[in-house]
Protein backbone atom coordinates (compact mmCIF):
# COMPACT_ATOMS: atom_id res chain seq x y z
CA UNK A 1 20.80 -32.52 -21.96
CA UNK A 2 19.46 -28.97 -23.40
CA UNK A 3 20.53 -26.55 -20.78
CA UNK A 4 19.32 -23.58 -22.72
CA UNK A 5 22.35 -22.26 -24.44
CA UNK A 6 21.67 -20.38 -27.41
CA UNK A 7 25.01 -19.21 -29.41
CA UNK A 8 24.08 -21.07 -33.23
CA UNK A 9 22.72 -17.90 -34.27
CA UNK A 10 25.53 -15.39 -33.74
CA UNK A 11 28.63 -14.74 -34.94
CA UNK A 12 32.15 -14.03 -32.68
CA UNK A 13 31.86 -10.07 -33.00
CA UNK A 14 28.04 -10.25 -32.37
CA UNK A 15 29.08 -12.11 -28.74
CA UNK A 16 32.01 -9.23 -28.87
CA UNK A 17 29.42 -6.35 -29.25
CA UNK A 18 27.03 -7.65 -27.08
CA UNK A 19 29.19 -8.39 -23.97
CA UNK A 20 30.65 -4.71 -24.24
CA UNK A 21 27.34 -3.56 -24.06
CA UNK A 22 26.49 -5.12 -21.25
CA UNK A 23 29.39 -4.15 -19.54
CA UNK A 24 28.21 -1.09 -20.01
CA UNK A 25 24.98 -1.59 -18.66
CA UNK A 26 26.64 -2.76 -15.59
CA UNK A 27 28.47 0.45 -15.12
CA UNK A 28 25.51 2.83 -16.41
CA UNK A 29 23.11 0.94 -13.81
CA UNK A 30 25.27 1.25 -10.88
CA UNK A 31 26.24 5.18 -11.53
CA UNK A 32 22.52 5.64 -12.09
CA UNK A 33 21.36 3.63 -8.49
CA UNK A 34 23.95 5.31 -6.70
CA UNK A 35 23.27 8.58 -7.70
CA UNK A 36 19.43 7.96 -7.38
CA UNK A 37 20.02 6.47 -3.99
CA UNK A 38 17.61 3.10 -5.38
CA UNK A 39 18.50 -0.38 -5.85
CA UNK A 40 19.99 -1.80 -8.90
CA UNK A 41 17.34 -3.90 -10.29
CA UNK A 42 14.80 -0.90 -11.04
CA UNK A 43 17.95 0.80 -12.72
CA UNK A 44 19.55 -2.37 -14.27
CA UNK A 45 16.21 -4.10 -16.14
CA UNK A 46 14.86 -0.71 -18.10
CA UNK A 47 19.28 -0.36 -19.49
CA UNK A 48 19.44 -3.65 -20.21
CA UNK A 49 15.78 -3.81 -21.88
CA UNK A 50 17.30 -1.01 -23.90
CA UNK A 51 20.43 -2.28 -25.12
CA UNK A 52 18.92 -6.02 -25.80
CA UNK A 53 16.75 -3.59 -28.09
CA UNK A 54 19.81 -2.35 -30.12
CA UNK A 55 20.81 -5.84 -31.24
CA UNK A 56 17.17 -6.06 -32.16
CA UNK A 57 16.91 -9.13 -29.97
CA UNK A 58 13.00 -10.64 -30.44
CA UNK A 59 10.81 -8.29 -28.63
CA UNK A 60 8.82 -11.59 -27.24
CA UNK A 61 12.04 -12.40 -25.00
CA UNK A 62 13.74 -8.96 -24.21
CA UNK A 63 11.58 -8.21 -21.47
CA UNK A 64 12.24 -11.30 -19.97
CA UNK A 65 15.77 -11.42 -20.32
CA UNK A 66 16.20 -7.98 -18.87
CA UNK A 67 13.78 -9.15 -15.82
CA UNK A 68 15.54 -12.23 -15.34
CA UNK A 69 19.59 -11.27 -15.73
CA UNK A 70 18.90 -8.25 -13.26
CA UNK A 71 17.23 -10.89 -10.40
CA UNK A 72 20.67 -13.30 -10.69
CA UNK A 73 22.75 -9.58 -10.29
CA UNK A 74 20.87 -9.23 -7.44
CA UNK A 75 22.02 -12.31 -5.76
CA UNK A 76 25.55 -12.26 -5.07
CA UNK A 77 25.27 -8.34 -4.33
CA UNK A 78 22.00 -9.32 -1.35
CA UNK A 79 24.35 -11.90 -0.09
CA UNK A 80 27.20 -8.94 0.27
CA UNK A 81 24.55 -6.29 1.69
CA UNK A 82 23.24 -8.98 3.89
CA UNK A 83 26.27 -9.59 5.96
CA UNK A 84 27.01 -6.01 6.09
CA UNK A 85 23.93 -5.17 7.55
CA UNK A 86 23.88 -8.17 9.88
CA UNK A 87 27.21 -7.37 11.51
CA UNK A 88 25.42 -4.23 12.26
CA UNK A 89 22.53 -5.76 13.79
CA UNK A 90 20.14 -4.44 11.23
CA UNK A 91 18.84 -7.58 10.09
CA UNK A 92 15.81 -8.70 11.76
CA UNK A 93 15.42 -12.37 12.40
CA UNK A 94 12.16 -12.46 13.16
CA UNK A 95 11.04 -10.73 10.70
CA UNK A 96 12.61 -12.68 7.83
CA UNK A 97 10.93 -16.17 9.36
CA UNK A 98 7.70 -13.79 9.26
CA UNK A 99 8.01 -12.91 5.97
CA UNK A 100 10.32 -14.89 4.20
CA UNK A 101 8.47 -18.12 3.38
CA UNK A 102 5.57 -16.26 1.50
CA UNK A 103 8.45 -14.05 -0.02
CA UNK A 104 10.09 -17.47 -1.39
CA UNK A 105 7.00 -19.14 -2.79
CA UNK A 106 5.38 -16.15 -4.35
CA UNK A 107 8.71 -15.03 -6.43
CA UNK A 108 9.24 -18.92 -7.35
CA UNK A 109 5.65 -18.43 -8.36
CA UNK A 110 6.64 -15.39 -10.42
CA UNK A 111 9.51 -16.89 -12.07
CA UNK A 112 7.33 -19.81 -13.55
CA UNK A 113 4.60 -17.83 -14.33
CA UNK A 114 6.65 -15.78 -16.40
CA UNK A 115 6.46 -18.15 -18.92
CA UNK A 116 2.72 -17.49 -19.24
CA UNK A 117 3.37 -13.70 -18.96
CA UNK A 118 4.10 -11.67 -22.43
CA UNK A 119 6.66 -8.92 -22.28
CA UNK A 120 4.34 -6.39 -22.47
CA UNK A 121 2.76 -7.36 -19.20
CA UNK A 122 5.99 -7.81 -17.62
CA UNK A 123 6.48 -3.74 -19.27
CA UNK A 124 3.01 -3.29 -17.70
CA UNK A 125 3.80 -4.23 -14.03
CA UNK A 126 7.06 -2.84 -14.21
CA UNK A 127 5.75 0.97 -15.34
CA UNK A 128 2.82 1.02 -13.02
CA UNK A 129 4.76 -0.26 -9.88
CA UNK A 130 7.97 1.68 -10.95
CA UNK A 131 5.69 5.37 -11.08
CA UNK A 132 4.28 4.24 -7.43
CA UNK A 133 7.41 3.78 -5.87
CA UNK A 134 9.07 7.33 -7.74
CA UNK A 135 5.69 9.25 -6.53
CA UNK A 136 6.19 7.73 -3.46
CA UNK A 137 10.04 8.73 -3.11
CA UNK A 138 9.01 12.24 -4.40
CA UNK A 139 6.06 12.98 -1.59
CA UNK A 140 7.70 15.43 1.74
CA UNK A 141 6.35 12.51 3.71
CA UNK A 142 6.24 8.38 3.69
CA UNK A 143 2.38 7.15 4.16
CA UNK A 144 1.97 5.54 7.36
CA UNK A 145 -0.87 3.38 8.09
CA UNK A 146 0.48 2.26 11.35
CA UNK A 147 2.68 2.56 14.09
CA UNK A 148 3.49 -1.03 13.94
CA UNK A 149 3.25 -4.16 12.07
CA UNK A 150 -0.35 -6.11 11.70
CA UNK A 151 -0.59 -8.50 14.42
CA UNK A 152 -2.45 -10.81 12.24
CA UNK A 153 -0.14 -13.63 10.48
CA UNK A 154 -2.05 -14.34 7.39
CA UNK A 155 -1.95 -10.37 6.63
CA UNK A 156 1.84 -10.31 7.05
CA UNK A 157 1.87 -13.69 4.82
CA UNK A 158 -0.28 -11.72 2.34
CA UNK A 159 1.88 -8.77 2.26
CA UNK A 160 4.87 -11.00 1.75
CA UNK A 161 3.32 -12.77 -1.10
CA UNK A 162 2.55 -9.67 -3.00
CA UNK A 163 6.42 -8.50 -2.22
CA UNK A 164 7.52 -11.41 -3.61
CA UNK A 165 5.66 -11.87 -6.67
CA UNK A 166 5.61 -8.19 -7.26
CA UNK A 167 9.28 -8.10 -7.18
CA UNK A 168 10.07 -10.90 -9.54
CA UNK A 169 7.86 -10.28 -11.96
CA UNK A 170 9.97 -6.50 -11.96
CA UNK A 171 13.68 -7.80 -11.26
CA UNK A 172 14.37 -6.29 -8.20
CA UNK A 173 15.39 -6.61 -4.93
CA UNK A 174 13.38 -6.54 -1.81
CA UNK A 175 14.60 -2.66 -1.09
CA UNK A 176 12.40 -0.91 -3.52
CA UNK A 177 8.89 -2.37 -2.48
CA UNK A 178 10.00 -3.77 1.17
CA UNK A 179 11.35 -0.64 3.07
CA UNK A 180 8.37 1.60 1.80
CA UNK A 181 6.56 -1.19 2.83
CA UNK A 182 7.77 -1.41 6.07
CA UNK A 183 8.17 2.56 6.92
CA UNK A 184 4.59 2.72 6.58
CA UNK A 185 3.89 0.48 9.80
CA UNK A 186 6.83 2.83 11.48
CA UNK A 187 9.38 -0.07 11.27
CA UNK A 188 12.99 1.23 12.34
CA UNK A 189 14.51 2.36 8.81
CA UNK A 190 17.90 0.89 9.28
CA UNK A 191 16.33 -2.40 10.12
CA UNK A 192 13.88 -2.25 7.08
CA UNK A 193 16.70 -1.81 4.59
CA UNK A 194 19.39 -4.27 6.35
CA UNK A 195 16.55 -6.95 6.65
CA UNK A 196 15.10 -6.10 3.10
CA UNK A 197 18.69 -6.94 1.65
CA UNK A 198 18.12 -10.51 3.07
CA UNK A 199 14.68 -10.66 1.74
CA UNK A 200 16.29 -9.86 -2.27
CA UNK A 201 18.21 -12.73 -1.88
CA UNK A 202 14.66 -14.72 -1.00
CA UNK A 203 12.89 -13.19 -4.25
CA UNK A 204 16.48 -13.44 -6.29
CA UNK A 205 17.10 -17.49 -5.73
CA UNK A 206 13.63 -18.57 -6.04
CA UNK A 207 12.51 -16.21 -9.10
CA UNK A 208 16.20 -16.62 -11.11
CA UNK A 209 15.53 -20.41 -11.20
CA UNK A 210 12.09 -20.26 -12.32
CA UNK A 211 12.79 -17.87 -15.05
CA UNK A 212 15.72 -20.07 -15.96
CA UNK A 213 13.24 -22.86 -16.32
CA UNK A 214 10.91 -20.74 -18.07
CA UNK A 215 13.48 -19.51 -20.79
CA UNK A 216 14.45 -23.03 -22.02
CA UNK A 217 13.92 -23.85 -25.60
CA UNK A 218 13.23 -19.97 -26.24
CA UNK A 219 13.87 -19.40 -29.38
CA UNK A 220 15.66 -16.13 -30.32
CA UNK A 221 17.63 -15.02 -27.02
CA UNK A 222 21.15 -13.94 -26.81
CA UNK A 223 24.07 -16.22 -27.10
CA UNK A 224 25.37 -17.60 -24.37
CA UNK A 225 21.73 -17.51 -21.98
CA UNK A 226 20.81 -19.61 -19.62
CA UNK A 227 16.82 -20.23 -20.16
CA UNK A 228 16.15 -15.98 -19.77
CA UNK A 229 19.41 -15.44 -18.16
CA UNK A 230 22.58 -14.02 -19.82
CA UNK A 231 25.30 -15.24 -18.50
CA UNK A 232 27.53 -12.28 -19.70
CA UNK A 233 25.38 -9.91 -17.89
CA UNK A 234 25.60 -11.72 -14.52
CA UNK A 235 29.24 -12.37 -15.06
């Protein structure tokens, strides 16, 4: 069975060179989000797209790869901020059964449509949401449009959806489109941020397995990838 593994192509210090450079990705990305107070996968994908570019990796897959490693980062470090935030009570439950099955679908969605998506429009989506989200961060004051959450269920579903897919499609976590999301129907802050930690682990699963499927047979990715995944990265 083809899981995806692609190593033919590349020699042992190629592998060498590359892992090191992700490893410094890793460290680059999380000085970078910590510093910039945003979550990792709006820091991690643009680094990674960047050093995939200096082993002049096929510019048909980097985009992907970068989209795809950062969403399986995401996943074990949402499960960690998840349980933090729940033993503070910051997670809210009804929320996440609100929210989380369009969250699911819609980043499943995204992961499989990736395959249909070139890395330029995954470049596209990524620049265009990424400038909303720092002109957002930079205004004196967080739009509101209400002082609560639509009543409505299909408009919550629909806002959801658009998280999710959104979000995969980019390679981040629920934090970056979720809390502004949420602060602008007045949601408690420390609840938006300790439930959107649970909802990156929704859009990380869901979108990491359909860009694994999506990567399969790729020709030209890095050694040692699972479908758009590398497995060095993640590791």
């Amino acid at each position: 069975m083809d899981f995806g593994f692609d190593t033919s192509a590349f020699d042992g210090l190629t592998i060498a060179m590359l892992i090191a450079g992700l490893a410094m990705t890793g460290i680059a990305s999380g000085v970078l989000a910590g510093l910039l107070g945003v979550g990792g996968g709006i820091v991690i994908v643009p680094v990674l797209f960047w050093v995939l570019s200096l082993f002049h990796f096929s510019p048909a897959v980097i985009s992907h790869l970068a989209v795809a490693t950062s969403l399986a980062v995401i996943i074990p470090t949402s499960i960690s901020s998840m349980r933090s935030h729940n033993r503070r009570g910051n997670v809210d439950r009804p929320l996440l059964k609100l929210w989380g099955p369009g969250i699911f679908v819609s980043a499943l969605v995204g992961g499989i449509m990736s395959k249909f998506i070139p890395g330029a429009g995954l470049r596209l989506v990524f620049g265009v949401v990424g400038l909303l989200v720092a002109v957002n961060m930079a205004l004196p004051k967080h739009l509101v449009i209400s002082d609560h959450l639509p009543q409505s269920g299909w408009i919550n579903r629909a806002i959801a959806a658009v998280i999710g897919f959104v979000s995969s499609l980019m390679g981040i976590g629920g934090g970056t489109l979720s809390v502004p999301t949420l602060s602008s129907f007045s949601f408690p802050v420390h609840r938006a941020v300790g439930t959107s930690s649970a909802l990156g682990l929704l859009i990380a699963l869901p979108a990491v397995a359909g860009f694994i499927w999506s990567g399969l047979a790729i020709a030209g990715r890095p050694p040692l990838s699972l479908g758009y995944v590398s497995l060095p990265a993640v590791s």
